[in-house]
C-alpha atoms as a PDB file:
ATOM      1  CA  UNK A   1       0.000   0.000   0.000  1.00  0.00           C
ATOM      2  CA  UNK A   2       3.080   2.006   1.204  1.00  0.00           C
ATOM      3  CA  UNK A   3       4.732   1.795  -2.246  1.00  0.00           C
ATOM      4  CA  UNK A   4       2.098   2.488  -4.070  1.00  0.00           C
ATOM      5  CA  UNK A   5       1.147   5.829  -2.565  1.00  0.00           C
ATOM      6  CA  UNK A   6       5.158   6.926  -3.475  1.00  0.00           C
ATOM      7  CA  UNK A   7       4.743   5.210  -6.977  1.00  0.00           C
ATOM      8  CA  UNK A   8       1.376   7.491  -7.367  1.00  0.00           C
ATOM      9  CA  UNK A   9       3.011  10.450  -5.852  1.00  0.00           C
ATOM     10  CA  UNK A  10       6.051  10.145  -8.205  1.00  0.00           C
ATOM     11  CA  UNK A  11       3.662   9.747 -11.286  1.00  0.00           C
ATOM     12  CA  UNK A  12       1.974  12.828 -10.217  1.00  0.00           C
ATOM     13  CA  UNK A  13       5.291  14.827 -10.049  1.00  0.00           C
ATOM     14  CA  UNK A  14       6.528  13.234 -13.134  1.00  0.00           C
ATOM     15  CA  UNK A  15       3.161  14.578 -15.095  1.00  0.00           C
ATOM     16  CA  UNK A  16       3.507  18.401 -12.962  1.00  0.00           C
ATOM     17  CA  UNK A  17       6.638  18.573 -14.671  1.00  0.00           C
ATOM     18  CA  UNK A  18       5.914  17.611 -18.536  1.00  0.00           C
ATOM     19  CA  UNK A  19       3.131  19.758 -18.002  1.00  0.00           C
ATOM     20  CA  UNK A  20       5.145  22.856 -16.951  1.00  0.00           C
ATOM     21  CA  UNK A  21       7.941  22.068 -19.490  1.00  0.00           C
ATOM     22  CA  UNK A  22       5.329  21.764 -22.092  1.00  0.00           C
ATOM     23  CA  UNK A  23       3.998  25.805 -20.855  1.00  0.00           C
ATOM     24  CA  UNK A  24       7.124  26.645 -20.549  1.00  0.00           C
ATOM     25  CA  UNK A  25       8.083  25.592 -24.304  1.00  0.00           C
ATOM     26  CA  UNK A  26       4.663  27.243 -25.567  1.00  0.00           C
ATOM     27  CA  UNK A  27       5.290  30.233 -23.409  1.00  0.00           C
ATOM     28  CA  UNK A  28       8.578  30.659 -25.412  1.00  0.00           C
ATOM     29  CA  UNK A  29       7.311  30.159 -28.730  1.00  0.00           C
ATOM     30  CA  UNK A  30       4.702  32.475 -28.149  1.00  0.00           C
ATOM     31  CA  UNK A  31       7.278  35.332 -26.939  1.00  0.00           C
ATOM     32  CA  UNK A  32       9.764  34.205 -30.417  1.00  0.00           C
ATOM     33  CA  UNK A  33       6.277  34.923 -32.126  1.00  0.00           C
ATOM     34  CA  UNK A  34       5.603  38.225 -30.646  1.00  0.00           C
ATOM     35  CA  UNK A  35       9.178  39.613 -30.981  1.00  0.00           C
ATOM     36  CA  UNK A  36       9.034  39.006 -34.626  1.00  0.00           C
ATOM     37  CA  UNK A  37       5.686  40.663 -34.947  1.00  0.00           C
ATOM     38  CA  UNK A  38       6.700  43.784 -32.606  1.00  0.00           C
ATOM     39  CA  UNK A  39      10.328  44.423 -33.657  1.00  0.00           C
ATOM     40  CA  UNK A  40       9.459  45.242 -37.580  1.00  0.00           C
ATOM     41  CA  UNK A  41       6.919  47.730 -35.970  1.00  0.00           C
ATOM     42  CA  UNK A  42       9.185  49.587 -33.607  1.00  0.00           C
ATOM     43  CA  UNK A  43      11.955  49.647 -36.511  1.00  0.00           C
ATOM     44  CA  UNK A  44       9.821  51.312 -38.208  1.00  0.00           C
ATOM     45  CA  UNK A  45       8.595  53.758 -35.643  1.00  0.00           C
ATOM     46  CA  UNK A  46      12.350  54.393 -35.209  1.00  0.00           C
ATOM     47  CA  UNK A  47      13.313  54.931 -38.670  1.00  0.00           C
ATOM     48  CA  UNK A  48      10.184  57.466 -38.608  1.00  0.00           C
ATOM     49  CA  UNK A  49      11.601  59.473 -35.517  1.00  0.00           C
ATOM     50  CA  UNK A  50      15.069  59.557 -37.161  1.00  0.00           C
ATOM     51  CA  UNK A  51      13.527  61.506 -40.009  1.00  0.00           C
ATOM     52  CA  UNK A  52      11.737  63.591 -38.094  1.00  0.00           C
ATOM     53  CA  UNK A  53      14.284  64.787 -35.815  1.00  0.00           C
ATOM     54  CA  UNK A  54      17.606  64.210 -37.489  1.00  0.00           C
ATOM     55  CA  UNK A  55      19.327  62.956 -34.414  1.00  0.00           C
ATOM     56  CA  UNK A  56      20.995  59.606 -35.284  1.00  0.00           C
ATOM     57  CA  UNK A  57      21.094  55.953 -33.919  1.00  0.00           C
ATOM     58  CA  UNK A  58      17.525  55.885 -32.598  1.00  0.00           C
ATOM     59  CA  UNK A  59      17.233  52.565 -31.338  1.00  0.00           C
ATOM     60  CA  UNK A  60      13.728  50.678 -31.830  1.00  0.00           C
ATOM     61  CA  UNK A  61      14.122  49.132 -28.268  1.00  0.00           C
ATOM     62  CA  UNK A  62      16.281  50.400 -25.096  1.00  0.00           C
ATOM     63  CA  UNK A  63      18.508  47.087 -25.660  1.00  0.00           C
ATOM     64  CA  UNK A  64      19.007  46.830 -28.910  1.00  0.00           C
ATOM     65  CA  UNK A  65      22.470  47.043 -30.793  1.00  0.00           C
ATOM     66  CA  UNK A  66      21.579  48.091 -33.599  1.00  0.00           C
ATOM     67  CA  UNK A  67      18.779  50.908 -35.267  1.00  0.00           C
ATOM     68  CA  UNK A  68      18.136  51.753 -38.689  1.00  0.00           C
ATOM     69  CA  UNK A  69      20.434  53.976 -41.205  1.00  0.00           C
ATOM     70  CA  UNK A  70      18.536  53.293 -44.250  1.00  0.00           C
ATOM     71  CA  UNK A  71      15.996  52.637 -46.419  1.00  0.00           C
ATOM     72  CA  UNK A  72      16.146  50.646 -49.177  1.00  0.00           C
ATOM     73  CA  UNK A  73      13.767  50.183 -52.137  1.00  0.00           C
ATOM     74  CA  UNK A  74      13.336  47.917 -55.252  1.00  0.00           C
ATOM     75  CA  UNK A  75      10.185  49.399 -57.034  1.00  0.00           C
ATOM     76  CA  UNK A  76       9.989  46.871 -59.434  1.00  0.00           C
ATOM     77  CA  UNK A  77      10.633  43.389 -57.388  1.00  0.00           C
ATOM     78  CA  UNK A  78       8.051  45.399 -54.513  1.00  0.00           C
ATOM     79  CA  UNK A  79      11.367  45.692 -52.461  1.00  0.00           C
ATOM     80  CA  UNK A  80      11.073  48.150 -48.622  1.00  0.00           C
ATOM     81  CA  UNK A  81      13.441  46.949 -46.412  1.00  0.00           C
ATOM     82  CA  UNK A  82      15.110  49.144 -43.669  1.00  0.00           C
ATOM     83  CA  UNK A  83      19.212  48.753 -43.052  1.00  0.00           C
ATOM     84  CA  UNK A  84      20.542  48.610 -39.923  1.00  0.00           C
ATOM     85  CA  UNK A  85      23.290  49.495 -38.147  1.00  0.00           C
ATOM     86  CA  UNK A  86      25.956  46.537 -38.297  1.00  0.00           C
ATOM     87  CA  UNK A  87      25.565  43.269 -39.718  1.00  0.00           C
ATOM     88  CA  UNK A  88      25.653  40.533 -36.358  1.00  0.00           C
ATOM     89  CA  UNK A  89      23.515  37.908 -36.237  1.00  0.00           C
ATOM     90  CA  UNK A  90      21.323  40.043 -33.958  1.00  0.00           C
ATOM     91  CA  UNK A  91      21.140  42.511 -36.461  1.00  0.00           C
ATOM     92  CA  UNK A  92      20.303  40.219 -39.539  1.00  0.00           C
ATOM     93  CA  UNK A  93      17.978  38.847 -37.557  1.00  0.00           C
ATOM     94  CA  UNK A  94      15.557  41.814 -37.947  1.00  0.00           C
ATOM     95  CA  UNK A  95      16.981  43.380 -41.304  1.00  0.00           C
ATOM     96  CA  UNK A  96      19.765  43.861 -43.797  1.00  0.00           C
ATOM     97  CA  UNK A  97      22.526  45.336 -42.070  1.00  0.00           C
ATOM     98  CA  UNK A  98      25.519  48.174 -43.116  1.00  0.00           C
ATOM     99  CA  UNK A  99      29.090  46.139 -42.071  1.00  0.00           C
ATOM    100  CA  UNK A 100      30.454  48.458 -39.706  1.00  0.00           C
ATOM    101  CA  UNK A 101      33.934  48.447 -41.378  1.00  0.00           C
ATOM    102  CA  UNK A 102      32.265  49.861 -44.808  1.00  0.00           C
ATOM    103  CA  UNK A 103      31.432  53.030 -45.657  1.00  0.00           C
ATOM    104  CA  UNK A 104      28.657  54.886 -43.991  1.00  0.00           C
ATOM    105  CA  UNK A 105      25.137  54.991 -46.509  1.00  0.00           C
ATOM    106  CA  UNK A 106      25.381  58.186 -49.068  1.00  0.00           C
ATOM    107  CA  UNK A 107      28.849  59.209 -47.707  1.00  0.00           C
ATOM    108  CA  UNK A 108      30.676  58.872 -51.142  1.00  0.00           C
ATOM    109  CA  UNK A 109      32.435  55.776 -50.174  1.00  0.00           C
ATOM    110  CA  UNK A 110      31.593  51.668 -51.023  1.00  0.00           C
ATOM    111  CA  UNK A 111      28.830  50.485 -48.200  1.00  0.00           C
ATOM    112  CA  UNK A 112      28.538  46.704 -47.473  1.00  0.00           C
ATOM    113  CA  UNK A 113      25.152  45.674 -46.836  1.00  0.00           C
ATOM    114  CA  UNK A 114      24.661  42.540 -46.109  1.00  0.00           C
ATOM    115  CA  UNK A 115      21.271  40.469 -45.524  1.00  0.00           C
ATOM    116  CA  UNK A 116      20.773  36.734 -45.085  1.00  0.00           C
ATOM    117  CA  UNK A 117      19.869  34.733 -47.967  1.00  0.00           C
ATOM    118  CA  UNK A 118      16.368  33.088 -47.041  1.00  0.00           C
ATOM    119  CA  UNK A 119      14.694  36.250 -45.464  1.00  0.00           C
ATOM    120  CA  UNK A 120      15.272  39.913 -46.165  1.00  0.00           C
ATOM    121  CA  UNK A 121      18.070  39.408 -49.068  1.00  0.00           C
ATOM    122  CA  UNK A 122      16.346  36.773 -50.705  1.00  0.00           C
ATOM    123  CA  UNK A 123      15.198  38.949 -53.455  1.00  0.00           C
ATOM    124  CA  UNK A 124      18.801  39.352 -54.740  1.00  0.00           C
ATOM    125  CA  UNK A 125      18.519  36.067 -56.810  1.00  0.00           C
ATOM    126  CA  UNK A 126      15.479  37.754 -58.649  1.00  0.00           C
ATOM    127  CA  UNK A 127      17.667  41.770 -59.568  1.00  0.00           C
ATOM    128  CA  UNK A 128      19.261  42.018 -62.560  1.00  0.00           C
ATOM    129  CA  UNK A 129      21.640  44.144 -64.257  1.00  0.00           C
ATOM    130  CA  UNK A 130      20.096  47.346 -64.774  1.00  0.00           C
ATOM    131  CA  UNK A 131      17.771  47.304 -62.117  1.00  0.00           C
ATOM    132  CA  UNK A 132      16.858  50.202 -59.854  1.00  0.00           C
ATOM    133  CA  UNK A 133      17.338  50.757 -56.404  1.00  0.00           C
ATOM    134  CA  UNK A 134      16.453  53.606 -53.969  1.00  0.00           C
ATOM    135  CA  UNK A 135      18.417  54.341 -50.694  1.00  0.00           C
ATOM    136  CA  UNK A 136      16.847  56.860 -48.508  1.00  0.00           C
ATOM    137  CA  UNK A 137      19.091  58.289 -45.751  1.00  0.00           C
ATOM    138  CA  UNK A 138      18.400  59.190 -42.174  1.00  0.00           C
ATOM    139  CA  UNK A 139      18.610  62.757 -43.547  1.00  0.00           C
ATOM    140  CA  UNK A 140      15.507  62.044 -45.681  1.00  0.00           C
ATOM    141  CA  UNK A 141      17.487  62.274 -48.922  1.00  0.00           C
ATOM    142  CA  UNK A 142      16.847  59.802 -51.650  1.00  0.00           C
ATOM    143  CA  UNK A 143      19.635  58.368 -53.747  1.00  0.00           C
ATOM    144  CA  UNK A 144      18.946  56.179 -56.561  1.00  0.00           C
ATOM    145  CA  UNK A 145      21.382  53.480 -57.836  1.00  0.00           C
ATOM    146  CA  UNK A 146      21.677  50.844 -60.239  1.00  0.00           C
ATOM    147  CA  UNK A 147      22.618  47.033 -60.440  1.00  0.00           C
ATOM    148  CA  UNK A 148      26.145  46.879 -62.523  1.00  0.00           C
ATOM    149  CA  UNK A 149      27.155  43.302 -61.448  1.00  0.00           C
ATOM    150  CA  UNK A 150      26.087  40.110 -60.021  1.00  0.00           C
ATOM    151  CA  UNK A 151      28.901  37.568 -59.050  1.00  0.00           C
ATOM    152  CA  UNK A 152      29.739  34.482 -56.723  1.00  0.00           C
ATOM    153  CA  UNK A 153      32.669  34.692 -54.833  1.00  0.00           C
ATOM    154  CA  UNK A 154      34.182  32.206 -52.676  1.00  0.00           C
ATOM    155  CA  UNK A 155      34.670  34.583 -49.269  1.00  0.00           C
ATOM    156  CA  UNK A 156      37.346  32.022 -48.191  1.00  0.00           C
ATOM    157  CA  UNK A 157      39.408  32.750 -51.582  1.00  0.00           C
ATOM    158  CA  UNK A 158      38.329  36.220 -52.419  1.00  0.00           C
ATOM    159  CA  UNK A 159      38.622  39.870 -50.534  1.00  0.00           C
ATOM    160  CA  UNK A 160      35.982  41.890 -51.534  1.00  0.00           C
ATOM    161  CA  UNK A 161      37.231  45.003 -52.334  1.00  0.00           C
ATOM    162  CA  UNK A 162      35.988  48.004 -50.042  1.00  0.00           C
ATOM    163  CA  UNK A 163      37.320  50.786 -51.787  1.00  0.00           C
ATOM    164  CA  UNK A 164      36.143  54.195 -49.687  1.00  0.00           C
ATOM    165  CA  UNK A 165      37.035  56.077 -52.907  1.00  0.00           C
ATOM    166  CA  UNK A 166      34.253  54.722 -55.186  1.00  0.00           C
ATOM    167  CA  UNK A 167      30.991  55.417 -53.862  1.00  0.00           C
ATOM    168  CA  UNK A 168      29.048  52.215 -54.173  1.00  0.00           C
ATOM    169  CA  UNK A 169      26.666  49.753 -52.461  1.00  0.00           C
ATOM    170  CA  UNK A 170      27.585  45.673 -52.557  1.00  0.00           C
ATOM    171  CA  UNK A 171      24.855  43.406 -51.452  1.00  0.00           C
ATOM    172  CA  UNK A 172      25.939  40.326 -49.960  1.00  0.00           C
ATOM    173  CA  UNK A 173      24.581  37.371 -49.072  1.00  0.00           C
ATOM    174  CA  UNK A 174      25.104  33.579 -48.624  1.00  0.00           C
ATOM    175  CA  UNK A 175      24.871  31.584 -51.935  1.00  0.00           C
ATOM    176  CA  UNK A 176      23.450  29.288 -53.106  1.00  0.00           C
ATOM    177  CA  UNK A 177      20.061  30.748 -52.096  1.00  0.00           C
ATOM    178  CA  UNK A 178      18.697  27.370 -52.016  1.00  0.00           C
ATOM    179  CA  UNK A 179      21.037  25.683 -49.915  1.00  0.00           C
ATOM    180  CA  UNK A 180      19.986  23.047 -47.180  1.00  0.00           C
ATOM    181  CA  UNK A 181      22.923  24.146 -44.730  1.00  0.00           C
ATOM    182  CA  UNK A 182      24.169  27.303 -43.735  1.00  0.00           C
ATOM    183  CA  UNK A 183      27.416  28.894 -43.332  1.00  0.00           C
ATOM    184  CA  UNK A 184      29.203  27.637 -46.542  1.00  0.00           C
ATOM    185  CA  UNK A 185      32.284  29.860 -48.378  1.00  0.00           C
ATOM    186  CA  UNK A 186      30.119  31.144 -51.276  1.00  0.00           C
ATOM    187  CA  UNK A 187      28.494  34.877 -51.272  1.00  0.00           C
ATOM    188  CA  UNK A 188      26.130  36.280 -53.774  1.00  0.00           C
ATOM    189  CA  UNK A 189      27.484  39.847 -54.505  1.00  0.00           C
ATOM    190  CA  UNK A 190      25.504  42.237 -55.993  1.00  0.00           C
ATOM    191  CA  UNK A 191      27.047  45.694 -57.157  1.00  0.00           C
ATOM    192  CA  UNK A 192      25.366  48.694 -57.176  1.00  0.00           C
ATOM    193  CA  UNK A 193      26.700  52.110 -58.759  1.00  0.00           C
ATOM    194  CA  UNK A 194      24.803  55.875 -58.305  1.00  0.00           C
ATOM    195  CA  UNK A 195      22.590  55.686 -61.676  1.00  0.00           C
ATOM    196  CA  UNK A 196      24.542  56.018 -65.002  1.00  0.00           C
ATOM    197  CA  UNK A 197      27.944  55.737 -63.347  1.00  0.00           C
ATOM    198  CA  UNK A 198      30.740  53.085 -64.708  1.00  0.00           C
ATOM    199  CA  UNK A 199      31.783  50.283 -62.966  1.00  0.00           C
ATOM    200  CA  UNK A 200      35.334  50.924 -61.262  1.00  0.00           C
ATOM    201  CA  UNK A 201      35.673  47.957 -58.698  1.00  0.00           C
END
């Protein structure tokens, strides 16, 4: 009788526990589900105060490492994305993101923007050469660009060039764009001159 009181009673903790791992586990899908609904909102609302009031790095959240610099727009692929500041995975997580070592956007130099392949910079397999692109700073100016190249390089082989004389954008992301598993050598690189400028890098 003893030993099956303790059997019951261990059953009964046994179940209290897969059920509170099993609201804890919902409880944190739910909050991954909510953060990617909420954070393209207050990026947004960010960007929006930046070009209201000029003053720069307005983050979207007190924590965040990153806030946007950018706005980028493909008109006829139906392109908006925002840039942000730095491309870590936290950043790329939310956005395509300016390298910090590149040139800052619209400052006459080459910018690196880079975007993963499956999410935000997936449209890069669909731009061709020729196509237009918009980039509006946090000033509220508009630039407008245009595709010159599309290569593969293999980043373990190849330097990209980052030449702060030319102004420029590169696109970059991780090729193929169809690839099972992350993290291979291979980058897509798109680049992008000021409209009807020649390609010098």
């Amino acid at each position: 009788m003893f030993r099956l009181k303790v059997n019951r009673r261990y059953g009964d903790v046994i179940v209290l526990c897969l059920l509170l791992l099993g609201i804890q586990q919902l409880s944190s899908a739910a909050l991954i589900q909510a953060k990617a609904r909420l954070a393209p909102l207050l990026i947004e609302k960010a960007w929006e105060q930046t070009l209201r009031s000029g003053a720069p790095a307005v983050k979207p959240w007190p924590w965040a490492d990153t806030w946007p610099v950018g706005r980028l727009r493909v008109e006829a692929l139906d392109v908006d994305l925002l840039v942000l500041e730095g491309d870590s995975g936290n950043a790329l997580a939310f956005g395509p993101g300016r390298a910090l070592p590149s040139a800052e956007l619209g400052s006459g130099g080459t910018a690196v923007i880079g975007g993963h392949r499956d999410t935000h910079f997936a449209f890069l397999q669909q731009l061709r050469k020729g196509h237009l692109l918009q980039l509006q700073l946090a000033s509220g100016e508009s630039l407008e660009y245009q595709v010159q190249a599309l290569r593969i390089v293999d980043a373990s082989q190849v330097q990209l060039p980052v030449n702060t004389a030319v102004e420029a954008l590169l696109l970059i992301t991780c090729y193929p764009f169809d690839a099972l598993r992350a993290g291979g050598p291979l980058r897509y690189v798109v680049t992008v001159l000021p409209k009807d400028a020649k390609l010098t890098i």
